[in-house]
Structure formats: C-alpha cells, structure tokens
C-alpha atoms as a PDB file:
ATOM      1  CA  UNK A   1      20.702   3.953  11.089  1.00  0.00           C
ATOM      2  CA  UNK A   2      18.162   1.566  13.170  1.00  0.00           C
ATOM      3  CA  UNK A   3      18.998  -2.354  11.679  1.00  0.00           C
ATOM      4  CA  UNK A   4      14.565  -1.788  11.369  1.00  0.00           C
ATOM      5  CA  UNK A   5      14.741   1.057   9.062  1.00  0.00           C
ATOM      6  CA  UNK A   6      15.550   0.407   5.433  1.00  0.00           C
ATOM      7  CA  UNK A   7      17.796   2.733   3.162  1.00  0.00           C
ATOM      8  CA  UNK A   8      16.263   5.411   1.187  1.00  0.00           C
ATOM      9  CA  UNK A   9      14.885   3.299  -1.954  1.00  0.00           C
ATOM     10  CA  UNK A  10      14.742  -0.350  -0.026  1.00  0.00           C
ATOM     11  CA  UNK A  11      11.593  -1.969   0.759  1.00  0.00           C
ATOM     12  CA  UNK A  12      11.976  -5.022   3.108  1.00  0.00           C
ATOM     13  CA  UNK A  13      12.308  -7.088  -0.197  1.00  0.00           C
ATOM     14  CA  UNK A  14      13.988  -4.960  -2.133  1.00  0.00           C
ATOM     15  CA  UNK A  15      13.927  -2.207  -3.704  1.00  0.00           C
ATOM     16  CA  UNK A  16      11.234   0.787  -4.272  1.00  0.00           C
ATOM     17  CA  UNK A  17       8.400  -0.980  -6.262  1.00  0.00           C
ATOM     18  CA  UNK A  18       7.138  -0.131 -10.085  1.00  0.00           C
ATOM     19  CA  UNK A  19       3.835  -2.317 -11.209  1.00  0.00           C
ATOM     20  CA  UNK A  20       0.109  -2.186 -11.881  1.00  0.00           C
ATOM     21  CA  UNK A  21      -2.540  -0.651  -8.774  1.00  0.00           C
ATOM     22  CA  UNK A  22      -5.710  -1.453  -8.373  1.00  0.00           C
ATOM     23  CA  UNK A  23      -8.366  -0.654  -5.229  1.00  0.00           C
ATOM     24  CA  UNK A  24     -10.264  -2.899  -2.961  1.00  0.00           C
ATOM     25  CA  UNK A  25     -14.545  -2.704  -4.024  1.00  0.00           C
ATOM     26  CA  UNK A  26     -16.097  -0.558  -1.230  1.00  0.00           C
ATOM     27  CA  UNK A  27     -18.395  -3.319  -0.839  1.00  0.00           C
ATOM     28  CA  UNK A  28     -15.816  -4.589   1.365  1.00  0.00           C
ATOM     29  CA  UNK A  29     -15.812  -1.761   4.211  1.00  0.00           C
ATOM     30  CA  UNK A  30     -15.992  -3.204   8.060  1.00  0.00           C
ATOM     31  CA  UNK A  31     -14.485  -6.494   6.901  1.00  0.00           C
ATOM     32  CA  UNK A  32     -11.478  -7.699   8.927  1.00  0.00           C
ATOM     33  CA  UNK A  33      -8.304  -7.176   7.288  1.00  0.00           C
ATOM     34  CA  UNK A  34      -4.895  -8.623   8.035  1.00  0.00           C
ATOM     35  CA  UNK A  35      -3.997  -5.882  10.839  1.00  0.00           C
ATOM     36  CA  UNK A  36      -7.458  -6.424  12.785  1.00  0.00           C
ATOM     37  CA  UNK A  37      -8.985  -3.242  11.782  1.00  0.00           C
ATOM     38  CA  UNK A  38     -12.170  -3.463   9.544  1.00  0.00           C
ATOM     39  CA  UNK A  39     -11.719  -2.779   6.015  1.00  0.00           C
ATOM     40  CA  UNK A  40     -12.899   2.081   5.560  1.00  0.00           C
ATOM     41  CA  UNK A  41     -13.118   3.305   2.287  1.00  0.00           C
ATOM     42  CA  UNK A  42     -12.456   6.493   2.931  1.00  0.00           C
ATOM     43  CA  UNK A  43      -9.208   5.965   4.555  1.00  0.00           C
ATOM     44  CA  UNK A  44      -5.726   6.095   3.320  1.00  0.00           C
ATOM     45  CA  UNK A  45      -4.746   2.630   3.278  1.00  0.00           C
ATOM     46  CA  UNK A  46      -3.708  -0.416   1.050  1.00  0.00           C
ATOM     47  CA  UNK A  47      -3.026  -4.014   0.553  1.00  0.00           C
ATOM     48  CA  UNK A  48       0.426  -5.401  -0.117  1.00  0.00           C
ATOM     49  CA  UNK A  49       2.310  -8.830  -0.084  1.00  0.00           C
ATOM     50  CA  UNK A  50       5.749  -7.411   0.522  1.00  0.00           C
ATOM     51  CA  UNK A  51       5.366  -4.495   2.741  1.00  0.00           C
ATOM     52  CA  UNK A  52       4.878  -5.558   6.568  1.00  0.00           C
ATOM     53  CA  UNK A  53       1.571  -4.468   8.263  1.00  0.00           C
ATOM     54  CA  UNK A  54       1.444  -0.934   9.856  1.00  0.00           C
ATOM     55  CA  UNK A  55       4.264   0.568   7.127  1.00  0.00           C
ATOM     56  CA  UNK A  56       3.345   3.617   5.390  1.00  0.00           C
ATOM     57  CA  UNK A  57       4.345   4.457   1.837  1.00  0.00           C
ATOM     58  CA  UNK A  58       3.955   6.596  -0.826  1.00  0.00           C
ATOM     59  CA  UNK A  59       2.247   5.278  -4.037  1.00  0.00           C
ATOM     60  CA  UNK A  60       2.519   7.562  -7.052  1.00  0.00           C
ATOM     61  CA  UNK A  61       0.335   7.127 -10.332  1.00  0.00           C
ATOM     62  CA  UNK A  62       3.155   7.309 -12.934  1.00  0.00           C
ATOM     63  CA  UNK A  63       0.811   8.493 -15.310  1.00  0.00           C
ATOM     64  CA  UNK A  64      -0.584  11.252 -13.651  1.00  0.00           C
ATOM     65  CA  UNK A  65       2.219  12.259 -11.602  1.00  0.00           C
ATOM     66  CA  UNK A  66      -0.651  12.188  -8.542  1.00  0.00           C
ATOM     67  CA  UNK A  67       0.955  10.484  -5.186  1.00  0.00           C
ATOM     68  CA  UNK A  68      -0.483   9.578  -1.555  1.00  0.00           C
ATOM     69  CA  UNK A  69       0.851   8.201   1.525  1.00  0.00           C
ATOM     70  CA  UNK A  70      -1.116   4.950   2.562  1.00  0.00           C
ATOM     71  CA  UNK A  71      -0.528   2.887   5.653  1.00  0.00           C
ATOM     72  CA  UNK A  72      -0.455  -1.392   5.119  1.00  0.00           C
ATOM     73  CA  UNK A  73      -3.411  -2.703   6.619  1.00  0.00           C
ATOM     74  CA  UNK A  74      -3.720  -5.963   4.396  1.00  0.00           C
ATOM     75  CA  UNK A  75      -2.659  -8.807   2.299  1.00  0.00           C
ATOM     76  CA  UNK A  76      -2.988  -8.568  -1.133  1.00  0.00           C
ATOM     77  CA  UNK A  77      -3.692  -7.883  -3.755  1.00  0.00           C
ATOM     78  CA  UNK A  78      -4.673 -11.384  -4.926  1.00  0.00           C
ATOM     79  CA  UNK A  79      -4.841 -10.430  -8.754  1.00  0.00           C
ATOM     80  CA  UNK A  80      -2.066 -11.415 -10.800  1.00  0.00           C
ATOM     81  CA  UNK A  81       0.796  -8.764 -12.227  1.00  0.00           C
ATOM     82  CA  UNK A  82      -0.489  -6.047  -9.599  1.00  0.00           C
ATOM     83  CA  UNK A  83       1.888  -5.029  -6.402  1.00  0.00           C
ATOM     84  CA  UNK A  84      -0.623  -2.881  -4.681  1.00  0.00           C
ATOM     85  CA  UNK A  85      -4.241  -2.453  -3.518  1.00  0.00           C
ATOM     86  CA  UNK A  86      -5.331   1.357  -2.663  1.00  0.00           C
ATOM     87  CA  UNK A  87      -8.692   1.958  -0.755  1.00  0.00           C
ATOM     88  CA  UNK A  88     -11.100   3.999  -2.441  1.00  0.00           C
ATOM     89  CA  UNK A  89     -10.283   6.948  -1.474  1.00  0.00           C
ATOM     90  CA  UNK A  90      -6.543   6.885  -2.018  1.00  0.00           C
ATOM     91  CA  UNK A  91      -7.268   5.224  -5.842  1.00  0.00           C
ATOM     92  CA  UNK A  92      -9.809   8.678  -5.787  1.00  0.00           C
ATOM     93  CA  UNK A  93      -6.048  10.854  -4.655  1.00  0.00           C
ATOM     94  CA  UNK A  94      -4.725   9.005  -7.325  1.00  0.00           C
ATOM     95  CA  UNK A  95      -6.856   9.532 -10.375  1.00  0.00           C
ATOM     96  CA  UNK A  96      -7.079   6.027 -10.984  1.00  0.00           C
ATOM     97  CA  UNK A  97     -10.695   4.923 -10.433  1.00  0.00           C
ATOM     98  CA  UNK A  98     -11.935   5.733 -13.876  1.00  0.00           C
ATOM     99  CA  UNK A  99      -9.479   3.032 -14.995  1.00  0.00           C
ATOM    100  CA  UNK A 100      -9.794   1.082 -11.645  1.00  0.00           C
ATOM    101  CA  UNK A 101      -5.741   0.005 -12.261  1.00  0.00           C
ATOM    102  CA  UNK A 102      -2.571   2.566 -12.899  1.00  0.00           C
ATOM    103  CA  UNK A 103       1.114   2.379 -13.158  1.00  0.00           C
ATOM    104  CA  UNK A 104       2.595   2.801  -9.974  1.00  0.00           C
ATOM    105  CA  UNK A 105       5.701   3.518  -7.717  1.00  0.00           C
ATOM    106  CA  UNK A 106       5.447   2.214  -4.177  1.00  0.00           C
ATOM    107  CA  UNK A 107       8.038   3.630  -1.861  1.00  0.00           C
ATOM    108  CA  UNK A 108       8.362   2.782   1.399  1.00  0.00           C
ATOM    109  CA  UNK A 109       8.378   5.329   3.721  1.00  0.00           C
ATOM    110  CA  UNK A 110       8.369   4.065   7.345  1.00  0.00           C
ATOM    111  CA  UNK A 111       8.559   0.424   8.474  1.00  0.00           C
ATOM    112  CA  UNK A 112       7.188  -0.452  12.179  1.00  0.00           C
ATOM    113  CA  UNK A 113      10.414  -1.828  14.162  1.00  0.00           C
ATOM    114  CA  UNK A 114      10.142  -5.281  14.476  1.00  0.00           C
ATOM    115  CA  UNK A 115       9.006  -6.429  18.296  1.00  0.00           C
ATOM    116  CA  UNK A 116      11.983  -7.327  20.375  1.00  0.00           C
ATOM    117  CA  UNK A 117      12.083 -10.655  21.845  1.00  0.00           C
ATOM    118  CA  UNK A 118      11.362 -11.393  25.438  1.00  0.00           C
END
C-alpha cells in the first residue's frame, strides 16, 4: 500500500469521522474557496478541517441511511461541534436540508498523494 493512501477506516487524522453536517448558504456560489475553485451549489463538494483539499469521501446521513461522495474543496466548517460542510446539492442527496444539520459518517475515500519534493 502507497505510504499516501490511508487504511480502510483512517482519515489523515484518524479514524472514519461521526459528528453533526451542515451545508454552505448558496448565497455563497462563485466565491473562492480554499482549492481556488469558486464556491457551485450544485456540485458535490464540502468543507472540512481534517481532510486535505482534493480528497473525496463518502458522507452518510445516519439518520436516513442516505450517502454521497463529495470531493474537499474548502476549510471549514467554522461552526462549533460540526465536522463537515456539504454543498447544497449534496445536503439535497442527503435529506438534510429541511433540518439544515444531520448526523453523519465521513469516510475517506481517496486522498491526493502528497507532491514529491524537488
């Protein structure tokens, strides 16, 4: 296995995640975000502090049983107790923006390598 690549169940911090979603306001589509890329609505992307920019992962609403596969774009979220911001559209996936936060599991599911020094 690649020394990038983390074991089934291992985020770069740790293990496969468990806390409160929420989703970033539409309001806030074309903004910059972390990566570069303006903030879209209606794609499958999220916000997190511990997953590196570019990973993909699969979020699952633990009360629904609903899951997606979002790719890191940004930092965040910002609001306390959450581990996860969803765009629109994935919270939509999700069955979540009635409630506008769920009970999640974040699993990581790839993780860019890391760039190799010159």
């Amino acid at each position: 296995m690649a020394a990038d690549t983390p074991q089934a169940g291992q985020t770069p911090t740790g293990k496969t995640q468990t806390g409160k979603a929420s989703y970033f306001h539409p309001s806030l589509a074309g903004k910059e975000t972390a990566s570069g890329k303006p903030a879209a609505p209606r794609r499958m992307t999220a916000a997190s502090r511990t997953l590196p920019l570019g990973a993909k992962a699969q979020v699952t609403n633990l009360e629904t049983g609903k899951s997606v596969a979002v790719t890191v774009e940004d930092r965040g979220p910002y609001a306390k107790r959450r581990i996860i911001d969803v765009s629109p559209k994935a919270a939509e996936q999700l069955d979540m923006k009635e409630d506008g936060v769920a009970t999640v599991q974040v699993k990581p599911l790839a993780v860019p390598p890391k760039p190799s020094a010159p």
